[in-house]
N, C-alpha and C. Protein backbone atom coordinates (compact mmCIF):
# COMPACT_ATOMS: atom_id res chain seq x y z
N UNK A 1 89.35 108.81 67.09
CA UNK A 1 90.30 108.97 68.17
C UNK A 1 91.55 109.64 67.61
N UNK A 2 91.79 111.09 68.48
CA UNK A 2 93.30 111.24 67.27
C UNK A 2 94.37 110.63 68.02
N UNK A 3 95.78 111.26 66.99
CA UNK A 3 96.56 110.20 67.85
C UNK A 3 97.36 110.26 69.03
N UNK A 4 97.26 111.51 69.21
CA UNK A 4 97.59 111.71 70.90
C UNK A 4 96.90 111.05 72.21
N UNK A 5 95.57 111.13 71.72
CA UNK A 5 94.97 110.36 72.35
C UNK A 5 94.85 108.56 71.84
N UNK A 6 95.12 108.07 71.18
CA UNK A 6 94.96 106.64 70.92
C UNK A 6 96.90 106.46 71.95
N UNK A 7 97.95 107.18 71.50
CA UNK A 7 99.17 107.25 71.80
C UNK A 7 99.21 106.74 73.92
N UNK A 8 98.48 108.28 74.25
CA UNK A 8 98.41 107.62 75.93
C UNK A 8 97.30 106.80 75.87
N UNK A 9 96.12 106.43 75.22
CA UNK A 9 95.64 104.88 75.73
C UNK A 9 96.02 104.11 75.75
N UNK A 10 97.72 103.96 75.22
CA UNK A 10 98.70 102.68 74.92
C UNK A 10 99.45 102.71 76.04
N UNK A 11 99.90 104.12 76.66
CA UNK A 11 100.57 104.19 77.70
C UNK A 11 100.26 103.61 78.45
N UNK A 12 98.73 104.30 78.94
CA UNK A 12 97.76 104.21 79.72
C UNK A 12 97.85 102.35 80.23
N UNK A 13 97.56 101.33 79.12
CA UNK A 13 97.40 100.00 78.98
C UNK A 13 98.81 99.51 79.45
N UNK A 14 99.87 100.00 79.25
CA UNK A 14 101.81 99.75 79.53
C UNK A 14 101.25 100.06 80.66
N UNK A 15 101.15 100.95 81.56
CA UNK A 15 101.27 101.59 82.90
C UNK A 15 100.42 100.66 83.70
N UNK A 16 99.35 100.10 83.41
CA UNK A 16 98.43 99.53 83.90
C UNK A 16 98.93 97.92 83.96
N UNK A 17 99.34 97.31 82.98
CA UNK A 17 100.27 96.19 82.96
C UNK A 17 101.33 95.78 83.69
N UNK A 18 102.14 97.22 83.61
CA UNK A 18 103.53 96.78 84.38
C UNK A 18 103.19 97.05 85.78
N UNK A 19 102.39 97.63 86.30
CA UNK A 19 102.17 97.55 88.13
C UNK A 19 101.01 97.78 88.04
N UNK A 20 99.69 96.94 87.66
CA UNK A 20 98.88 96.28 88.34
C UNK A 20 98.91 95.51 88.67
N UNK A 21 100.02 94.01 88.80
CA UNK A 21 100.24 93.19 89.28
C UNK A 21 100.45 93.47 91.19
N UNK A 22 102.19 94.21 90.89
CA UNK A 22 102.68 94.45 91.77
C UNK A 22 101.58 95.92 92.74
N UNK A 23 101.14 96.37 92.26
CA UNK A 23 101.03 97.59 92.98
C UNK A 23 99.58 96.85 94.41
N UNK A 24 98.96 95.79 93.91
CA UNK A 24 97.88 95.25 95.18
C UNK A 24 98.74 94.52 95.91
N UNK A 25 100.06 94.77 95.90
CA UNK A 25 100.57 93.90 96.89
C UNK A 25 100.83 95.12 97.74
N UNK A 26 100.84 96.26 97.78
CA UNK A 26 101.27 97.45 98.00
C UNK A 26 100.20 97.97 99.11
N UNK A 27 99.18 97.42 98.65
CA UNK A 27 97.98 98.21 99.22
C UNK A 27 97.55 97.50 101.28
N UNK A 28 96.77 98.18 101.58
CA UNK A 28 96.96 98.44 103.11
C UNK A 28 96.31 97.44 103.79
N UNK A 29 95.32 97.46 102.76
CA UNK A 29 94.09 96.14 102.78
C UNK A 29 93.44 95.11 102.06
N UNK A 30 92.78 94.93 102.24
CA UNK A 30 92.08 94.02 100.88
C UNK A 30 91.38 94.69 99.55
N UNK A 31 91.34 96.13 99.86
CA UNK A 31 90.60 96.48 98.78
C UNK A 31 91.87 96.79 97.68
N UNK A 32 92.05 97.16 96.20
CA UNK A 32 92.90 96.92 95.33
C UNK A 32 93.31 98.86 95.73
N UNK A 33 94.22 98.85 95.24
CA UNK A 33 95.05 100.59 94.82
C UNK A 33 94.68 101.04 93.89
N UNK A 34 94.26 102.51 93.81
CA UNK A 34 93.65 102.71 92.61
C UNK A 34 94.85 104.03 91.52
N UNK A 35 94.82 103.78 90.13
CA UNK A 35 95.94 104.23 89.97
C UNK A 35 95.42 105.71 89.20
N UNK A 36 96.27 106.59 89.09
CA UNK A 36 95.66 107.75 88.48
C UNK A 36 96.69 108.14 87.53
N UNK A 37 96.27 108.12 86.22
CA UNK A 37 97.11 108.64 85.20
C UNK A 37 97.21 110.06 84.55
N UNK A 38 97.85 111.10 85.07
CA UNK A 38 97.51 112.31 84.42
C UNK A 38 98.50 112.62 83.35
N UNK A 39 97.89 113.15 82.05
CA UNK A 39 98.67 114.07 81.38
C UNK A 39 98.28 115.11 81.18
N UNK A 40 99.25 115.85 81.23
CA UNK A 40 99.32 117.39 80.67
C UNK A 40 100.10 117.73 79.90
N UNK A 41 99.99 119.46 79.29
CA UNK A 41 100.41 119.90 78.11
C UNK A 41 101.40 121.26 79.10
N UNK A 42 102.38 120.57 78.85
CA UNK A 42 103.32 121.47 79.39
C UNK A 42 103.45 123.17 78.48
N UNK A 43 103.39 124.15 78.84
CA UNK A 43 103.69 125.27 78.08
C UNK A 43 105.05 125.10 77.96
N UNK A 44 104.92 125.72 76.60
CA UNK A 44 105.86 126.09 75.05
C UNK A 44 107.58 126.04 76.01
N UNK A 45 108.54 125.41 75.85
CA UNK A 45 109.78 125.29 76.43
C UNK A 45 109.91 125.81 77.86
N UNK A 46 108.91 125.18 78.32
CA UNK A 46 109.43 124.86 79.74
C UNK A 46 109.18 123.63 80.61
N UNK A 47 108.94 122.74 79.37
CA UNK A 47 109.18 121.15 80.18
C UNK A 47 110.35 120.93 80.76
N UNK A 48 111.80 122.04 80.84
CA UNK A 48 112.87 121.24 81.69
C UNK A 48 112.35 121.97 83.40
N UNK A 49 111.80 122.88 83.15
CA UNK A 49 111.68 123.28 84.44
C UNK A 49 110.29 122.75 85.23
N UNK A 50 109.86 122.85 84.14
CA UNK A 50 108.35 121.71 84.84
C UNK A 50 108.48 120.20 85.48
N UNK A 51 109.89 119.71 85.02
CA UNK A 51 110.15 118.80 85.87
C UNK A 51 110.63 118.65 86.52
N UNK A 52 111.75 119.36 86.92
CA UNK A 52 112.16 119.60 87.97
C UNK A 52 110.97 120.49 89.17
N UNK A 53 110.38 121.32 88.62
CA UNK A 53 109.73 121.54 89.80
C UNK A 53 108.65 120.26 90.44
N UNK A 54 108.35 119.15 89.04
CA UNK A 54 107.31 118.13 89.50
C UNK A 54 108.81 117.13 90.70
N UNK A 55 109.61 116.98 90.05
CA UNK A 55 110.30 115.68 91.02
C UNK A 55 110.75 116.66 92.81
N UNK A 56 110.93 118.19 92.26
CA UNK A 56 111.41 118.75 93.31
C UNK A 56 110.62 118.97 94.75
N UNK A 57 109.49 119.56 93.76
CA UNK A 57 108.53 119.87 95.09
C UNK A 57 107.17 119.63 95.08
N UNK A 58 106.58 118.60 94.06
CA UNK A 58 105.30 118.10 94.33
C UNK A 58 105.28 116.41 94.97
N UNK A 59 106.39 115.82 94.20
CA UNK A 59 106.46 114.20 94.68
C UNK A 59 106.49 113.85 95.88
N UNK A 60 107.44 114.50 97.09
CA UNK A 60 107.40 114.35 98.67
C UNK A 60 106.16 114.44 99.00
N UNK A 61 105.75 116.23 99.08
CA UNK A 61 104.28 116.29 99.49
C UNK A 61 103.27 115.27 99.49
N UNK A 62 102.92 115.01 97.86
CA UNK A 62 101.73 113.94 97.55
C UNK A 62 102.18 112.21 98.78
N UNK A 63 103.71 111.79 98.46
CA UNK A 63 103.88 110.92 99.35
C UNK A 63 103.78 111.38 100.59
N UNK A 64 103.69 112.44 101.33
CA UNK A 64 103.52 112.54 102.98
C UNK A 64 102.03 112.36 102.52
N UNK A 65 101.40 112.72 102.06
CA UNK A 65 99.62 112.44 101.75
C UNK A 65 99.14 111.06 101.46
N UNK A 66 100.05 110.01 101.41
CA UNK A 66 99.57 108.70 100.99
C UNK A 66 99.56 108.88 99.95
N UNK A 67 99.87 109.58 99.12
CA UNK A 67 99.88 108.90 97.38
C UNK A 67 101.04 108.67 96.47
N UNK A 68 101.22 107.56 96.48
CA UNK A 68 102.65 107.28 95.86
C UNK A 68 102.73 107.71 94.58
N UNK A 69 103.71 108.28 94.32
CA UNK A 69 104.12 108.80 92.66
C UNK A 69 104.90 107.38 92.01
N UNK A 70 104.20 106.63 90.53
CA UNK A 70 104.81 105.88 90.49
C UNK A 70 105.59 105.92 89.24
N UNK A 71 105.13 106.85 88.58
CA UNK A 71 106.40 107.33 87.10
C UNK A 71 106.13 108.65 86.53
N UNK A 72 107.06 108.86 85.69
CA UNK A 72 106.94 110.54 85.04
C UNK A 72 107.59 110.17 84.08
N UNK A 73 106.86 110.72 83.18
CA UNK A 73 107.19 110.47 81.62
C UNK A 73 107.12 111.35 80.77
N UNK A 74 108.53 112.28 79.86
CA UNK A 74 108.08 112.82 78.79
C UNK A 74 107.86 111.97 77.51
N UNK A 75 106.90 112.93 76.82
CA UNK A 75 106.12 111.90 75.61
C UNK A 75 107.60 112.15 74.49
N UNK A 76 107.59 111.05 73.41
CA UNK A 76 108.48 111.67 72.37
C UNK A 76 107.79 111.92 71.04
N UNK A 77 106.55 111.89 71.02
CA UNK A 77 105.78 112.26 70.03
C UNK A 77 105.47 114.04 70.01
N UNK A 78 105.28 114.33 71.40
CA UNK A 78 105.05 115.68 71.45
C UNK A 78 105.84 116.13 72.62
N UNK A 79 107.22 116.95 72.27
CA UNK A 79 107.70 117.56 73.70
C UNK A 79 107.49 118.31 74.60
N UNK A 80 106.05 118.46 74.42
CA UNK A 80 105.17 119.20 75.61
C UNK A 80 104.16 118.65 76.51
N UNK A 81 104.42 117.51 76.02
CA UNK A 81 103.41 116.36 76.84
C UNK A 81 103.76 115.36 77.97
N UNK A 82 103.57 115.75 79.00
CA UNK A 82 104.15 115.04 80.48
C UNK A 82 103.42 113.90 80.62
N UNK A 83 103.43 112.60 80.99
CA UNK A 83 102.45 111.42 81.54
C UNK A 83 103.49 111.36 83.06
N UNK A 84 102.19 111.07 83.80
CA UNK A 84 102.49 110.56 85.12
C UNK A 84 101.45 109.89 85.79
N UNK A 85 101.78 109.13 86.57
CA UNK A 85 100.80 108.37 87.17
C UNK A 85 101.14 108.37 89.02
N UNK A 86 100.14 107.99 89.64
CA UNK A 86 100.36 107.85 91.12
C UNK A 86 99.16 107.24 91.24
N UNK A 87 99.82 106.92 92.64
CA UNK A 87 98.60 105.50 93.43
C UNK A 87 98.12 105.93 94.34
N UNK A 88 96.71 105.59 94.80
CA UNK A 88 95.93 105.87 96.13
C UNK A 88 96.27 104.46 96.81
N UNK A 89 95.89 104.93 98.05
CA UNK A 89 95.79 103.09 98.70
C UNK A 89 94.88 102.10 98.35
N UNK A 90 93.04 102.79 98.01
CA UNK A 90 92.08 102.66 97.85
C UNK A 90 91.22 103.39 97.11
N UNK A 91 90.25 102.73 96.66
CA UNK A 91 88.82 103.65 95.95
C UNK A 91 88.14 104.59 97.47
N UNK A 92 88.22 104.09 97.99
CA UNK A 92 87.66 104.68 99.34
C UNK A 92 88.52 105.69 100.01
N UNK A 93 89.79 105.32 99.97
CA UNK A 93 90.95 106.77 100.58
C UNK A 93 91.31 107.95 99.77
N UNK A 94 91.07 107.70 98.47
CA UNK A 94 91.03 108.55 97.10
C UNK A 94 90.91 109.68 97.99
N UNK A 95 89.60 110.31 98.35
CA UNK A 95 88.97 111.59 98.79
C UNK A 95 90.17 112.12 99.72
N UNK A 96 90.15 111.35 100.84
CA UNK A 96 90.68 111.62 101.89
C UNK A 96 92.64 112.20 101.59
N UNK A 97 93.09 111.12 100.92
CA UNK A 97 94.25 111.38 100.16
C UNK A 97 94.71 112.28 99.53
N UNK A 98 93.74 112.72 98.45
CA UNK A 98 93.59 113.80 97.48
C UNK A 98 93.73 115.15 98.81
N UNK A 99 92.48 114.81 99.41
CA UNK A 99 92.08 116.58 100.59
C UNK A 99 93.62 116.90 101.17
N UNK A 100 94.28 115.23 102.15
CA UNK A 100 95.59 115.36 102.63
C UNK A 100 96.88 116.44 102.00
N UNK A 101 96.55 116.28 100.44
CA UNK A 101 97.39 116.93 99.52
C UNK A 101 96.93 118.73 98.93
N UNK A 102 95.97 118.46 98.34
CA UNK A 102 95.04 119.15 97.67
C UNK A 102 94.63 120.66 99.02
N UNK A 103 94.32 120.09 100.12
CA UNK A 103 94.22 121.21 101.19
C UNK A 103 95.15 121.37 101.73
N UNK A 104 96.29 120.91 101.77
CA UNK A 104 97.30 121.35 102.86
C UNK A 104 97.75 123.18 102.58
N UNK A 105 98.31 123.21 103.36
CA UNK A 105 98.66 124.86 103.35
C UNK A 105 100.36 124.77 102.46
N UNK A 106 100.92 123.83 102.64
CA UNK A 106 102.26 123.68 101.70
C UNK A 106 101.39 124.06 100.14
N UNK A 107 100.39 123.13 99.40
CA UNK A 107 99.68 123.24 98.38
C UNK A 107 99.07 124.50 98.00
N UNK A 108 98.06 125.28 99.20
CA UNK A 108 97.27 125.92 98.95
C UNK A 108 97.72 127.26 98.83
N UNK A 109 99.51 127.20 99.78
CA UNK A 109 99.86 128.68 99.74
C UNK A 109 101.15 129.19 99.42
N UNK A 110 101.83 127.29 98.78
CA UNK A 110 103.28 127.82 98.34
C UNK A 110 102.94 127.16 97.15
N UNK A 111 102.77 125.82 97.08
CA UNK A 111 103.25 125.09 95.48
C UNK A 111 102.31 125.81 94.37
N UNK A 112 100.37 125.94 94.88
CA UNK A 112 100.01 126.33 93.49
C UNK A 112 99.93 127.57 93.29
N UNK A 113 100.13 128.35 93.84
CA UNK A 113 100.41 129.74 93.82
C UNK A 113 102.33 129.90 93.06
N UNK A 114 102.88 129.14 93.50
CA UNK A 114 104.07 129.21 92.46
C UNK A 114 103.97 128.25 91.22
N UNK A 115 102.85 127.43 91.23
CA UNK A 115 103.19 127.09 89.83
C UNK A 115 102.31 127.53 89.23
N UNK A 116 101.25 128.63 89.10
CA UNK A 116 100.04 129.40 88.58
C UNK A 116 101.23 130.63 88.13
N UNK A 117 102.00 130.71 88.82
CA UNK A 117 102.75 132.27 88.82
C UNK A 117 104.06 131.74 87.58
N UNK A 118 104.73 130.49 87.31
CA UNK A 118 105.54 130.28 86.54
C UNK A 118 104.53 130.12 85.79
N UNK A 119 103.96 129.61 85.23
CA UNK A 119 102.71 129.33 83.80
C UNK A 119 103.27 127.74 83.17
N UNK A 120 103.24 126.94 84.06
CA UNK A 120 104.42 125.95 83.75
C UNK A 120 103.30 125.04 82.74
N UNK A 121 101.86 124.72 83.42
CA UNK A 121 101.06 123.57 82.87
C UNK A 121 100.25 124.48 81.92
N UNK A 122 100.03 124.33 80.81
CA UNK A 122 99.04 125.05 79.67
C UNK A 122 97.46 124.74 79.96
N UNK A 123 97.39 123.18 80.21
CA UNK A 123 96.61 121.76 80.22
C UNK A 123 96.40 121.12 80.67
N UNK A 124 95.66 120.95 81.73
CA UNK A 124 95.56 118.91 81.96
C UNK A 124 94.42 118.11 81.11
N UNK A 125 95.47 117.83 79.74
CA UNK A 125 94.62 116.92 78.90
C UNK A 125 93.65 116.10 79.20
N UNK A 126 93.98 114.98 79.69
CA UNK A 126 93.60 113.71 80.34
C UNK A 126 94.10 112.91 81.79
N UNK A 127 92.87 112.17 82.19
CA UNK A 127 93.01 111.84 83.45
C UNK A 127 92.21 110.51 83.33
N UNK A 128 93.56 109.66 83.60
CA UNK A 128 92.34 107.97 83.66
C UNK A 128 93.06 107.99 85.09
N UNK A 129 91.66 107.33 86.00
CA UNK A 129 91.82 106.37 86.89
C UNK A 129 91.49 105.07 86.58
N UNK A 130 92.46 104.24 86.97
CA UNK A 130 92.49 102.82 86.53
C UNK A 130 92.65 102.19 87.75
N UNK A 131 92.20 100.82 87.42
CA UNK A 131 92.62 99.62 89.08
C UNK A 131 93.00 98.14 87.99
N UNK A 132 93.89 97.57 88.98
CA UNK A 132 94.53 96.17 88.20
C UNK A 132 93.29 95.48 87.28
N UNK A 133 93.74 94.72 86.56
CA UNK A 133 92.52 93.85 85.98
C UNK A 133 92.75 92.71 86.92
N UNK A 134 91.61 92.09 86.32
CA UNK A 134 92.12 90.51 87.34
C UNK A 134 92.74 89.70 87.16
């Protein structure tokens, strides 16, 4: 395991700790929230603008879609490495949630077309979906 990767499986385990408790209290129904951890590899000095464009104009969107953004994190091991995580309501709304976001015409014909055109993400390293333990 190298250590970037052993590094966010620690995150990964923090993130999962500190709101899997709280985050099924969150959820709509009885089934648990499911959480999604992405990192990426930000290109070469432009993590200040990569975050601002993530808090500026991706976080609303995904929340009008049902998916709550629940942290953003630069790494301090590597300053090109973003962690973030967000919540579905469900294992079952995942799809539906994701399409809400993922197809909209805000997504399909302003955000990734401007962030393909800045060259902001190099990477998306890794991607855990996780749900509370018991």
């Amino acid at each position: 395991m190298s250590p970037i990767t052993r590094k966010v499986s620690l995150l990964v385990l923090g993130i999962t700790l500190i709101f899997g408790n709280s985050s099924r209290l969150l959820a709509d129904h009885h089934e648990d929230p499911i959480v999604e951890v992405r990192v990426y590899k930000v290109a070469e000095g432009k993590m200040d603008e990569w975050v601002r464009f993530f808090h500026d104009k991706l976080v609303e969107p995904q929340e009008k879609a049902g998916i709550k953004i629940l942290s953003a994190y630069r790494t301090l091991e590597d300053e090109n490495l973003f962690v973030w995580s967000r919540q579905f309501s469900s294992k079952a709304n995942m799809p539906e949630e994701r399409a809400a976001f993922y197809q909209s015409d805000q997504w399909k014909k302003v955000l990734n077309p401007e962030l393909k055109q800045k060259g902001l993400i190099e990477k998306v390293e890794i991607v855990y979906t996780v749900t509370p333990s018991k």
